[in-house]
N, C-alpha and C. Protein backbone atom coordinates (compact mmCIF):
# COMPACT_ATOMS: atom_id res chain seq x y z
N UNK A 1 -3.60 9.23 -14.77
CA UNK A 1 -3.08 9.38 -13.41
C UNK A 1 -3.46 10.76 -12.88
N UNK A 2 -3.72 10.84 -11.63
CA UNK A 2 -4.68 12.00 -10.79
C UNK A 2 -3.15 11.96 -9.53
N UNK A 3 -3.00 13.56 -9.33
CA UNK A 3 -2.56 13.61 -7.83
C UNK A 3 -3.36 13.77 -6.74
N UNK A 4 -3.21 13.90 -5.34
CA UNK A 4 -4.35 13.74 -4.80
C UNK A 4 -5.16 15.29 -4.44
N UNK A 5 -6.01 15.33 -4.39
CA UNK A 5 -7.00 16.61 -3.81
C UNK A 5 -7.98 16.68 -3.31
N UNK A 6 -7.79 17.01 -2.04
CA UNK A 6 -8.95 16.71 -0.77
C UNK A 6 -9.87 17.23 -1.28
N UNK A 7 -10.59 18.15 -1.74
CA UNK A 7 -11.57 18.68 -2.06
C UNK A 7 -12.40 17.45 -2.94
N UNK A 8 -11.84 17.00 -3.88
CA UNK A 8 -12.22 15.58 -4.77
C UNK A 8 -12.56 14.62 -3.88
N UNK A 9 -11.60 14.17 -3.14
CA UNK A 9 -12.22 12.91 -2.58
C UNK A 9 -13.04 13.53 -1.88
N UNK A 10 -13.31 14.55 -1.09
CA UNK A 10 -14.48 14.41 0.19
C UNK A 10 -15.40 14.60 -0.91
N UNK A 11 -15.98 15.32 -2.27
CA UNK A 11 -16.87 15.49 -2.59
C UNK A 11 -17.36 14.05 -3.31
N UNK A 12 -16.03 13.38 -3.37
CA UNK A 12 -16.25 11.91 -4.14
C UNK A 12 -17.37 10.91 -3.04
N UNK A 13 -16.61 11.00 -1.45
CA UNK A 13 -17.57 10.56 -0.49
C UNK A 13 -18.53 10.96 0.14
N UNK A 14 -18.84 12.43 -0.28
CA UNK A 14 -20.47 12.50 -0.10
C UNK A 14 -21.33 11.87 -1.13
N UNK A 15 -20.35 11.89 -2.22
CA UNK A 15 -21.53 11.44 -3.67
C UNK A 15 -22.22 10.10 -3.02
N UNK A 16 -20.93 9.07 -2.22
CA UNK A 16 -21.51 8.02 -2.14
C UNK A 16 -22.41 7.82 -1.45
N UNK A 17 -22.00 8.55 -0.23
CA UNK A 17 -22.86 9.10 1.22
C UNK A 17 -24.60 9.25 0.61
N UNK A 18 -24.43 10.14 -0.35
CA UNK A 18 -25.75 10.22 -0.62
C UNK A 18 -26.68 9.44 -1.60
N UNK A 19 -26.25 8.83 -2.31
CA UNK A 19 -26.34 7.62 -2.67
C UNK A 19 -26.91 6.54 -2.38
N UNK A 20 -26.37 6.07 -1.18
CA UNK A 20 -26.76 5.26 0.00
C UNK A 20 -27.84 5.68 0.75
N UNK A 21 -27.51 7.06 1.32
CA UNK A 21 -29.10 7.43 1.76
C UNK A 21 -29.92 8.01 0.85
N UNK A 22 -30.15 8.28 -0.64
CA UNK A 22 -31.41 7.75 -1.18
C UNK A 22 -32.12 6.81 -1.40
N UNK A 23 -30.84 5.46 -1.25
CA UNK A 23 -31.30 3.90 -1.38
C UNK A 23 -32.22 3.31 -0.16
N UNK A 24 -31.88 3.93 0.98
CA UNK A 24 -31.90 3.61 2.02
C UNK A 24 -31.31 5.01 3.08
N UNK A 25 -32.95 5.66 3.19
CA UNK A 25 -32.47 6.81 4.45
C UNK A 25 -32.37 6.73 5.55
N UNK A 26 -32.87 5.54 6.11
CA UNK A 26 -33.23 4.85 7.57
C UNK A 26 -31.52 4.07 7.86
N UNK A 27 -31.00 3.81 6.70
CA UNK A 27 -29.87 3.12 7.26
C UNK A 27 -28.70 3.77 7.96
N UNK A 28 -28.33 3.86 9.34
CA UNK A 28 -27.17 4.32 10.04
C UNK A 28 -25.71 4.04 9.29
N UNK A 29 -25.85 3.15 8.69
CA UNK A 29 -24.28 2.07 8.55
C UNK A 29 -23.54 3.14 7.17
N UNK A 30 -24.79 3.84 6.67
CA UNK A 30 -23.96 4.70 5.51
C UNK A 30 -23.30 6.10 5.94
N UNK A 31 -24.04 6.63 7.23
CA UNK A 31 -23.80 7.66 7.89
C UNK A 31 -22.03 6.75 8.19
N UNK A 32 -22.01 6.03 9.00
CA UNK A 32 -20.85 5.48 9.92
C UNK A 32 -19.52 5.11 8.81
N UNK A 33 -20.12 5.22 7.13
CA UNK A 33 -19.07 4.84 6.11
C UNK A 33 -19.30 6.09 5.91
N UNK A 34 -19.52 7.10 5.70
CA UNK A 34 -19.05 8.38 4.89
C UNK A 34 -18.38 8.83 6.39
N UNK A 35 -18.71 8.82 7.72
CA UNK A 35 -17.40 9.27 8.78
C UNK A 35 -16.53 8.25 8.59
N UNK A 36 -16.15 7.30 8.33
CA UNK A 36 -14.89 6.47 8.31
C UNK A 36 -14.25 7.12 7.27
N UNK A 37 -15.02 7.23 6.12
CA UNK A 37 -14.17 7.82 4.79
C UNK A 37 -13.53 9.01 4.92
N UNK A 38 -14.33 10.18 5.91
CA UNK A 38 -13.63 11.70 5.92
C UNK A 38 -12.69 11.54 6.25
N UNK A 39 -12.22 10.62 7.38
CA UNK A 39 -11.46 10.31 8.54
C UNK A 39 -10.26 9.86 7.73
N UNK A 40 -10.75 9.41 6.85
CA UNK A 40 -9.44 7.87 6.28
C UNK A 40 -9.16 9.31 5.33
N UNK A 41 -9.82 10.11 4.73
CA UNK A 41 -9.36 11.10 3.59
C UNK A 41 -8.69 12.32 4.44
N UNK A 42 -8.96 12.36 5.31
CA UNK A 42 -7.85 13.57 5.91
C UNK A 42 -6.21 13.15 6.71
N UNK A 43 -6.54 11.70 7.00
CA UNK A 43 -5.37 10.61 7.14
C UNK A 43 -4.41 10.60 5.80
N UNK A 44 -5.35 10.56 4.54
CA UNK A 44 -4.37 10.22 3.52
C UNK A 44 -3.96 11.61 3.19
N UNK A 45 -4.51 12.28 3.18
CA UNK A 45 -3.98 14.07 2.85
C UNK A 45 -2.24 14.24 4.06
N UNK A 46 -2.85 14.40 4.90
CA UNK A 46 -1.51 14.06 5.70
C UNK A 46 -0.26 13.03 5.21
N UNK A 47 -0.62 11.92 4.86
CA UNK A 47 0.04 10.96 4.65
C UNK A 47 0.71 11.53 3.26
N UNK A 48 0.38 12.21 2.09
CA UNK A 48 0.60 12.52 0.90
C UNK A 48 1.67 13.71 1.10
N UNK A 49 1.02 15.16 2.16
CA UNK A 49 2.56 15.79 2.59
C UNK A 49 3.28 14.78 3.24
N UNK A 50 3.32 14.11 3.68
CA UNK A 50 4.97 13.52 4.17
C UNK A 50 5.42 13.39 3.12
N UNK A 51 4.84 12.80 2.07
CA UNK A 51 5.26 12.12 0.78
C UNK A 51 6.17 13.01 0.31
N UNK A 52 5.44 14.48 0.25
CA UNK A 52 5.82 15.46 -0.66
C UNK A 52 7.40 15.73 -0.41
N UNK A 53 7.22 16.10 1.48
CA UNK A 53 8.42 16.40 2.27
C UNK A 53 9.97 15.45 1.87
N UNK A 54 9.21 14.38 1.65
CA UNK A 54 10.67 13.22 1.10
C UNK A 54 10.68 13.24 0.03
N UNK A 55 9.85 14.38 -1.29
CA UNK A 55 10.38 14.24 -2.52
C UNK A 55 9.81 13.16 -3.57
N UNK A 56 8.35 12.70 -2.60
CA UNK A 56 7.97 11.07 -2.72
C UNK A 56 6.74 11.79 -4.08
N UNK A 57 6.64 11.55 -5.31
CA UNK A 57 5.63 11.72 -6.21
C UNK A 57 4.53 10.54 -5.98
N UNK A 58 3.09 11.27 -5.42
CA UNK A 58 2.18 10.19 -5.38
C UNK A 58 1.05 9.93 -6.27
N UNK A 59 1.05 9.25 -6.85
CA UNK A 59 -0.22 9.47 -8.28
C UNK A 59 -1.61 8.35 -7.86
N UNK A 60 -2.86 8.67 -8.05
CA UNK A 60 -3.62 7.87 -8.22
C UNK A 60 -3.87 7.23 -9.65
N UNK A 61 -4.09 5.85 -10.24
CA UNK A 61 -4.32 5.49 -10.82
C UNK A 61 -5.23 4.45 -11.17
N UNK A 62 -6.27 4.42 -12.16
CA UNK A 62 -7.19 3.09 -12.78
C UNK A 62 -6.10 1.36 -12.38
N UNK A 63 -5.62 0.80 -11.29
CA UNK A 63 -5.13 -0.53 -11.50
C UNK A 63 -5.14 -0.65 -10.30
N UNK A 64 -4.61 -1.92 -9.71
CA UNK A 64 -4.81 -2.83 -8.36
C UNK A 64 -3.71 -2.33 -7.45
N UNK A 65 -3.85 -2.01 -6.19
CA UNK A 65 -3.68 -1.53 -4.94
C UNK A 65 -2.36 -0.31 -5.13
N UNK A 66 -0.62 -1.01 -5.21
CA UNK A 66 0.13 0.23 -5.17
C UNK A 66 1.43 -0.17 -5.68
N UNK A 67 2.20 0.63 -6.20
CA UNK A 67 3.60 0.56 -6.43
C UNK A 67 4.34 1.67 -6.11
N UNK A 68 5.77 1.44 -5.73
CA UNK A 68 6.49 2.20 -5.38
C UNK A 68 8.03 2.17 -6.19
N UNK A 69 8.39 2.62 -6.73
CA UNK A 69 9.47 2.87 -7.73
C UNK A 69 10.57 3.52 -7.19
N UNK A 70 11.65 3.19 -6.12
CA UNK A 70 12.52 3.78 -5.56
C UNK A 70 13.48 4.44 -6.57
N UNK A 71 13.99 4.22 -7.73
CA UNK A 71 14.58 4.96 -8.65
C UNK A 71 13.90 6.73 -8.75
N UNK A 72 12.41 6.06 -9.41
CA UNK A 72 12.01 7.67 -9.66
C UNK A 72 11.33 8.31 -8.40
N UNK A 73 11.58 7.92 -7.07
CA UNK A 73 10.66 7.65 -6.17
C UNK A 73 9.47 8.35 -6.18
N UNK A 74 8.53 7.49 -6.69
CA UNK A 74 7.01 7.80 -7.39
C UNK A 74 6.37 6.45 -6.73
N UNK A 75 5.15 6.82 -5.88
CA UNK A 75 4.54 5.50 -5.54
C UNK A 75 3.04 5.83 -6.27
N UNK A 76 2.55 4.86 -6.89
CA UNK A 76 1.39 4.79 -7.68
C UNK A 76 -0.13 4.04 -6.63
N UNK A 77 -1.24 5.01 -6.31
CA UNK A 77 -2.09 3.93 -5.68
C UNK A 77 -3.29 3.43 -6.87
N UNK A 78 -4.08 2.92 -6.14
CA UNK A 78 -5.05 2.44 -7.15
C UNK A 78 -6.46 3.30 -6.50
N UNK A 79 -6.81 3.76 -8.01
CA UNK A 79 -8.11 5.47 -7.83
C UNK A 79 -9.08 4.44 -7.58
N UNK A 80 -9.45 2.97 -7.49
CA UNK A 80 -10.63 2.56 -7.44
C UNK A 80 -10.87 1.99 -5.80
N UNK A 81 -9.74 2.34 -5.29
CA UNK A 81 -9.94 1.77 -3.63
C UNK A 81 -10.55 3.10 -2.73
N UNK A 82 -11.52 2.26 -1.89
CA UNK A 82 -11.75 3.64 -0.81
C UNK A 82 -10.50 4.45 -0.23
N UNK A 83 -11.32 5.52 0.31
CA UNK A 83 -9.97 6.46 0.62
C UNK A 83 -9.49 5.47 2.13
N UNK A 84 -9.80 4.21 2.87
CA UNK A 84 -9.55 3.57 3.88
C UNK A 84 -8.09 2.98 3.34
N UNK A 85 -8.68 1.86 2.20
CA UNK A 85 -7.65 1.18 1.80
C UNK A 85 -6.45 1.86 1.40
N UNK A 86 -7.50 3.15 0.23
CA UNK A 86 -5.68 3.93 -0.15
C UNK A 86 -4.77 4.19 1.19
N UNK A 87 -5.13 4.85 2.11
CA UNK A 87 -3.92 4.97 3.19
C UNK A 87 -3.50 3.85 3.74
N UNK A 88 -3.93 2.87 3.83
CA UNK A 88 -3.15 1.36 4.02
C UNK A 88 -2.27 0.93 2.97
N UNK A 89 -2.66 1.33 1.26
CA UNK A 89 -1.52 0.96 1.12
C UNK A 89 -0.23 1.66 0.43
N UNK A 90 -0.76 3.04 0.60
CA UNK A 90 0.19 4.29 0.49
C UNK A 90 0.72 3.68 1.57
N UNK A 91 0.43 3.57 2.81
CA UNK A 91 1.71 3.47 3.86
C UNK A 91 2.35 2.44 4.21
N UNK A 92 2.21 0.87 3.48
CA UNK A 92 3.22 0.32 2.74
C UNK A 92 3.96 0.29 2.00
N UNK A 93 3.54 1.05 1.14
CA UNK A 93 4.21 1.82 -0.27
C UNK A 93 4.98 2.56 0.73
N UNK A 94 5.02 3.48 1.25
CA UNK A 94 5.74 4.17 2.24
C UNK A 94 7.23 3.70 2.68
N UNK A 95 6.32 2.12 3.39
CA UNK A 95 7.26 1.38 4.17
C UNK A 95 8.44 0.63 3.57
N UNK A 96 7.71 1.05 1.88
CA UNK A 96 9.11 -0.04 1.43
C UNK A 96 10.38 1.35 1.07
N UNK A 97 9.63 2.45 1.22
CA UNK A 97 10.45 3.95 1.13
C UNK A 97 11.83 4.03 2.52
N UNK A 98 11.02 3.30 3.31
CA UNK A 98 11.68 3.18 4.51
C UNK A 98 12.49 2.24 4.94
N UNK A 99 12.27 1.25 4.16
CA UNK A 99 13.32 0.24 3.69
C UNK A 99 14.88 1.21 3.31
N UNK A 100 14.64 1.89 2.17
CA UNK A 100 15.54 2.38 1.64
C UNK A 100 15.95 1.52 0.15
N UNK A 101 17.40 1.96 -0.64
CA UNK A 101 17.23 1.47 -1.90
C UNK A 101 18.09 -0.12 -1.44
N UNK A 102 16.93 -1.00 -2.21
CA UNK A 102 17.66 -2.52 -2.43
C UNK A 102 18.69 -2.82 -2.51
N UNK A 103 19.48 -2.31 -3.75
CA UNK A 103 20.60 -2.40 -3.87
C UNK A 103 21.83 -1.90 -3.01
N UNK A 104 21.54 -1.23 -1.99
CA UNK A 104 22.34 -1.04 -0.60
C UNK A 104 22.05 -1.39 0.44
N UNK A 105 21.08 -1.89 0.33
CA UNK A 105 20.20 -2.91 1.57
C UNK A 105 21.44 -3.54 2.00
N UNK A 106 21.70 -4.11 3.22
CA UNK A 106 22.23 -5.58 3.61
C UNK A 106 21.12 -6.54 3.75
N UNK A 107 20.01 -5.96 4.48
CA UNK A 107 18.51 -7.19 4.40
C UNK A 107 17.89 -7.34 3.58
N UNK A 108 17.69 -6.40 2.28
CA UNK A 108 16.86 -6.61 1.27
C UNK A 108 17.84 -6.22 0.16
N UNK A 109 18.51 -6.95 -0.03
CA UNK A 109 19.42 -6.08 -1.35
C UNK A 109 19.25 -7.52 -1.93
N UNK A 110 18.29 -8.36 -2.36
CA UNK A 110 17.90 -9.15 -3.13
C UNK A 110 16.91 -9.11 -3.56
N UNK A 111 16.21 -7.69 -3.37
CA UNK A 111 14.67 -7.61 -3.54
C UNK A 111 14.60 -7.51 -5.42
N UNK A 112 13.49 -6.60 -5.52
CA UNK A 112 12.74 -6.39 -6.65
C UNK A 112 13.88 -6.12 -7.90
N UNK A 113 14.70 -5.28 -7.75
CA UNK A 113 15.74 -4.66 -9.05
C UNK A 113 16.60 -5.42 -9.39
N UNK A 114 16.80 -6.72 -9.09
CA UNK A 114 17.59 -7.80 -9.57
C UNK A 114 16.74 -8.29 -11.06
N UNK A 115 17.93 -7.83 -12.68
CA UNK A 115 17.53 -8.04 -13.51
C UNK A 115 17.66 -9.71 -13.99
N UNK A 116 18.84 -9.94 -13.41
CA UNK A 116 18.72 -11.16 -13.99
C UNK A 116 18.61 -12.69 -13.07
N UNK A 117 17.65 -13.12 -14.68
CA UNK A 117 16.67 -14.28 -14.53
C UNK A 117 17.41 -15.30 -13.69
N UNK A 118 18.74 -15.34 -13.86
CA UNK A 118 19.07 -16.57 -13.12
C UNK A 118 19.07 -16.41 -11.64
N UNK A 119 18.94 -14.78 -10.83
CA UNK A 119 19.09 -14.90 -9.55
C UNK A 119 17.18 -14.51 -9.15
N UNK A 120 16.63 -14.06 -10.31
CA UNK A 120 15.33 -13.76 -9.52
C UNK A 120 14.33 -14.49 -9.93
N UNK A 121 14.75 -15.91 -10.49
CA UNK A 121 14.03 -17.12 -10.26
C UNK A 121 14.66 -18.39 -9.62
N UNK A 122 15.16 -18.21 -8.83
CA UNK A 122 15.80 -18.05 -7.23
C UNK A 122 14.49 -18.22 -6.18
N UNK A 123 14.35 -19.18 -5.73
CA UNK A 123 13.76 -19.52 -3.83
C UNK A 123 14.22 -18.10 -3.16
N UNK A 124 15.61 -17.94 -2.73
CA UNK A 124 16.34 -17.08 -2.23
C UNK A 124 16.18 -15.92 -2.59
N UNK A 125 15.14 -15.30 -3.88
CA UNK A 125 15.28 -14.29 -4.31
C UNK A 125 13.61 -14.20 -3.98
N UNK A 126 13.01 -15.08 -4.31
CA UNK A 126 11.36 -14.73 -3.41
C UNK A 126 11.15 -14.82 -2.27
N UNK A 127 12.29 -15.34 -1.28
CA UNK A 127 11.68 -15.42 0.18
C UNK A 127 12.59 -13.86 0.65
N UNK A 128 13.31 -13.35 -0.14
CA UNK A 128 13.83 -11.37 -0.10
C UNK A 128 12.69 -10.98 -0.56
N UNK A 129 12.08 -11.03 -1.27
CA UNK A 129 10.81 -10.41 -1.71
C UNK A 129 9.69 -10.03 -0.86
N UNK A 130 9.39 -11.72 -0.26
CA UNK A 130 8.40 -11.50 0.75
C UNK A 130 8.81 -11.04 2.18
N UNK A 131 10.51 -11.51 2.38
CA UNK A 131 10.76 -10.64 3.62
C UNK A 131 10.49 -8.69 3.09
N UNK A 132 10.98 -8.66 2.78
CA UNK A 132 10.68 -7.09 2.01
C UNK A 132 9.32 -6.67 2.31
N UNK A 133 8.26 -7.60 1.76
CA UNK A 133 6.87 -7.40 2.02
C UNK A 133 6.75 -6.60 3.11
N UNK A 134 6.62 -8.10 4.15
CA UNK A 134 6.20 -8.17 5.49
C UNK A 134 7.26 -6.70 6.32
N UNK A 135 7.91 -6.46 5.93
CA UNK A 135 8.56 -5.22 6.29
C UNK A 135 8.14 -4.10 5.93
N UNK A 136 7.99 -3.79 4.74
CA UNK A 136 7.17 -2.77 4.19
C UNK A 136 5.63 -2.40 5.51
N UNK A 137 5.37 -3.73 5.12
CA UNK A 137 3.64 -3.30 6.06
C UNK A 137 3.77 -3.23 7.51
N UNK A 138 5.14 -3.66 7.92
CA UNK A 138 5.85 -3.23 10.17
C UNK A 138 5.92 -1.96 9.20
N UNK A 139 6.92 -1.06 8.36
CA UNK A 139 7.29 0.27 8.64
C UNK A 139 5.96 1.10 8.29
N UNK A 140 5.14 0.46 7.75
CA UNK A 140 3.69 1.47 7.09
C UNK A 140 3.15 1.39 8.27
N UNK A 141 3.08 0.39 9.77
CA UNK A 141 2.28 0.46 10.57
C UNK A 141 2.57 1.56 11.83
N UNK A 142 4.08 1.67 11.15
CA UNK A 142 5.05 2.33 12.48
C UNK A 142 4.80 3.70 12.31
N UNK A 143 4.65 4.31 10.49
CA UNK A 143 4.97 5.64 10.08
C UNK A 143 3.04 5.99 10.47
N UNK A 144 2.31 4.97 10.58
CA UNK A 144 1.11 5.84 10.48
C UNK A 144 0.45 5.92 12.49
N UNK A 145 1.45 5.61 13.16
CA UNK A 145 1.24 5.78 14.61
C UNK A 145 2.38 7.09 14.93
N UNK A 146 3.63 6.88 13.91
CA UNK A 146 3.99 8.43 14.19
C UNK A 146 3.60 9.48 13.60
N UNK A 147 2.98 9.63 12.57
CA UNK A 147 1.86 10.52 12.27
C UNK A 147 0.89 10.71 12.97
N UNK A 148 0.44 9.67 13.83
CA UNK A 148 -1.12 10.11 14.31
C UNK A 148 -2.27 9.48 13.72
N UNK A 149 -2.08 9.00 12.84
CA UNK A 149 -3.19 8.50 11.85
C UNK A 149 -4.47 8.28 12.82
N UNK A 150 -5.80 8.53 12.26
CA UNK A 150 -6.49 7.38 12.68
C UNK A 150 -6.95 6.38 12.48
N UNK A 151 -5.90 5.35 11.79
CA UNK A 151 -6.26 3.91 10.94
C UNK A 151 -6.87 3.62 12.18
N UNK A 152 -7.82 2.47 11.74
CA UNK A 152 -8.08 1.23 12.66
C UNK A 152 -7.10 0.20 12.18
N UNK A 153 -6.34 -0.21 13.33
CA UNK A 153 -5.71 -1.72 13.39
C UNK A 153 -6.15 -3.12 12.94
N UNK A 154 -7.18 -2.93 12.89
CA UNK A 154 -8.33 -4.18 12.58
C UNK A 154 -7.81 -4.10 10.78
N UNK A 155 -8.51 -2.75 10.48
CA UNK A 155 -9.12 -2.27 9.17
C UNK A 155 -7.37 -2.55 8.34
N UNK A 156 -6.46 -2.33 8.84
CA UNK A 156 -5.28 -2.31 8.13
C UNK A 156 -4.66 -3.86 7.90
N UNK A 157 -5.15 -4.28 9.24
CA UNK A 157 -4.11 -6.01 9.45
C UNK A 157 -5.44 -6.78 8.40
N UNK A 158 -6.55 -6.57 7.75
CA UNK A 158 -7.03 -7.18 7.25
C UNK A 158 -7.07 -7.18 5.69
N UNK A 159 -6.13 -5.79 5.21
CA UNK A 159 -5.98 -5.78 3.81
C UNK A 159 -4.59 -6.25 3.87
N UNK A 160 -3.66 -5.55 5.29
CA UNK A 160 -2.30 -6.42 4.95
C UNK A 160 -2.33 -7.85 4.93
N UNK A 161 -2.95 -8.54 5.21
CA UNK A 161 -3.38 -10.13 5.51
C UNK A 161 -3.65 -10.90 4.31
N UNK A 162 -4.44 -10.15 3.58
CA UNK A 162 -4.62 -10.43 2.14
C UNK A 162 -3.64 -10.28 0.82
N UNK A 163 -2.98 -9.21 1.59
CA UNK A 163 -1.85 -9.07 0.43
C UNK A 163 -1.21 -10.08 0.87
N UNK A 164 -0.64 -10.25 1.82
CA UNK A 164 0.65 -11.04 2.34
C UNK A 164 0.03 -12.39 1.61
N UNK A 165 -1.14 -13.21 2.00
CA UNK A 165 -1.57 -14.14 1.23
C UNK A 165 -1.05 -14.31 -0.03
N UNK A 166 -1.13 -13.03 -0.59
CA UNK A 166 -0.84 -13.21 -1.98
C UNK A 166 0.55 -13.70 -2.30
N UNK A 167 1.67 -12.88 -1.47
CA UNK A 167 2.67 -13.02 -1.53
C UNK A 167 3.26 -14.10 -1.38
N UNK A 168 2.42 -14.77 -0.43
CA UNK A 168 2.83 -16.33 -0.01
C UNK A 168 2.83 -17.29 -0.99
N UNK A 169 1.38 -17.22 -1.77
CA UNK A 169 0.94 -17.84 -2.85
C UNK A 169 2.37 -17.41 -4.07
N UNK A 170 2.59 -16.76 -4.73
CA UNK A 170 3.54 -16.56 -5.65
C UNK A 170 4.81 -16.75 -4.89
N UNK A 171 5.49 -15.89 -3.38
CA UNK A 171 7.01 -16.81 -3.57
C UNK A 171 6.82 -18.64 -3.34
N UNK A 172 5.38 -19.51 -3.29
CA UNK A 172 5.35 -20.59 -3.37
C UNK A 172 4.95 -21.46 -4.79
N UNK A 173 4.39 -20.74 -5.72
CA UNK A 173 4.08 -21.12 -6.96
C UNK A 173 4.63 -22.20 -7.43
N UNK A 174 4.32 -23.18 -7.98
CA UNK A 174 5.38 -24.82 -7.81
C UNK A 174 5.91 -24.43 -9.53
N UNK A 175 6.90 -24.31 -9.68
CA UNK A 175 7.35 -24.77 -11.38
C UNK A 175 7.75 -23.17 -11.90
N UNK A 176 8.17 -22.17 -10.41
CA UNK A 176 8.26 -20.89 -11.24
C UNK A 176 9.45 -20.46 -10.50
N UNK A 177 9.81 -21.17 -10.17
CA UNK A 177 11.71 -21.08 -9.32
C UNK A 177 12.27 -22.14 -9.19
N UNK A 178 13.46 -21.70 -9.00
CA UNK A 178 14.57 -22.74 -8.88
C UNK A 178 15.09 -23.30 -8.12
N UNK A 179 15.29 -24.39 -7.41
CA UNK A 179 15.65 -24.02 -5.44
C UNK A 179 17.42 -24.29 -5.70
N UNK A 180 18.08 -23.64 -4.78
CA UNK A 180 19.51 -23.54 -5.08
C UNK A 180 20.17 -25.07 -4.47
N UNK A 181 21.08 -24.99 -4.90
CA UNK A 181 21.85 -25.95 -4.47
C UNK A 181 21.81 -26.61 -2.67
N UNK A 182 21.94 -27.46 -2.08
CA UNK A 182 21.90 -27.21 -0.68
C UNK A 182 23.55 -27.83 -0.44
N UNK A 183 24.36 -27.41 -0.36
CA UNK A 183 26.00 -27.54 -0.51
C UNK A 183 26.18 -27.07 1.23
């Protein structure tokens, strides 16, 4: 696990920058990805002091997209995503910060920290989950317009789109919940 340091990533996206234009020096489209990348890496630098300011520990790591651990509040991204994606999903990770803790939730206090099996293989306990989701990625969209960010809207609703997919797919999984009583 790596914390973050601007100096790293921008030198990480010239490596690629140049890369690309030894492969291909005539091509514009690598110029137009190493400015998206500075852009998205001085977005996430910003995005990482807020982090700091709320006490938020942010680590990069070798695994798939992000976690956020409201106990130790430590959100984990994944070191193999461009610096675009990382601030999309640092600022879901964010958003579920902005949620606040589950267990005092009134809207999500069925989410993730429910240990036992009999309530979080539960219908009722995956459709809190995915409401949770889809909330997480409204407050990541909200915190990175009051920052300033310069996400593209496009560029964000198309990795949140994919996750959410995912989400859909597992709270629907046939034979891995229970549906409750209808009384």
């Amino acid at each position: 696990m790596r914390e973050f340091d601007l100096e790293v990533w921008k030198e990480r996206a010239w490596a690629r920058y140049r890369r690309a234009h030894v492969a291909a020096p005539s091509n514009k489209e690598s110029e137009l990805a190493w400015a998206l990348e500075v852009l998205a890496i001085s977005d996430l630098s910003k995005l990482v002091d807020w982090c700091k300011e709320r006490k938020l520990k942010v680590t990069f790591a070798k695994k798939p997209n992000g976690t956020y651990h409201s106990q130790s509040k430590e959100i984990s991204i994944s070191s193999r995503l461009f610096a675009r994606n990382q601030v999309s999903v640092l600022l879901h990770e964010c958003g579920h910060h902005l949620i606040g803790v589950n267990d005092d939730h009134d809207r999500f206090g069925m989410g993730y920290p429910q240990s036992d099996p009999e309530v979080t293989k539960t219908f009722h306990h995956r459709v809190s989950c995915l409401e949770e989701e889809l909330e997480a990625w409204h407050r990541g969209w909200k915190l990175a317009k009051r920052l300033d960010l310069r996400i593209d809207r496009d560029h964000f609703d198309a990795l949140r789109l994919k996750c959410i997919r995912s989400y859909i797919k597992w709270t629907l999984k046939p034979g891995t919940f229970k549906l409750e009583s209808e009384d």
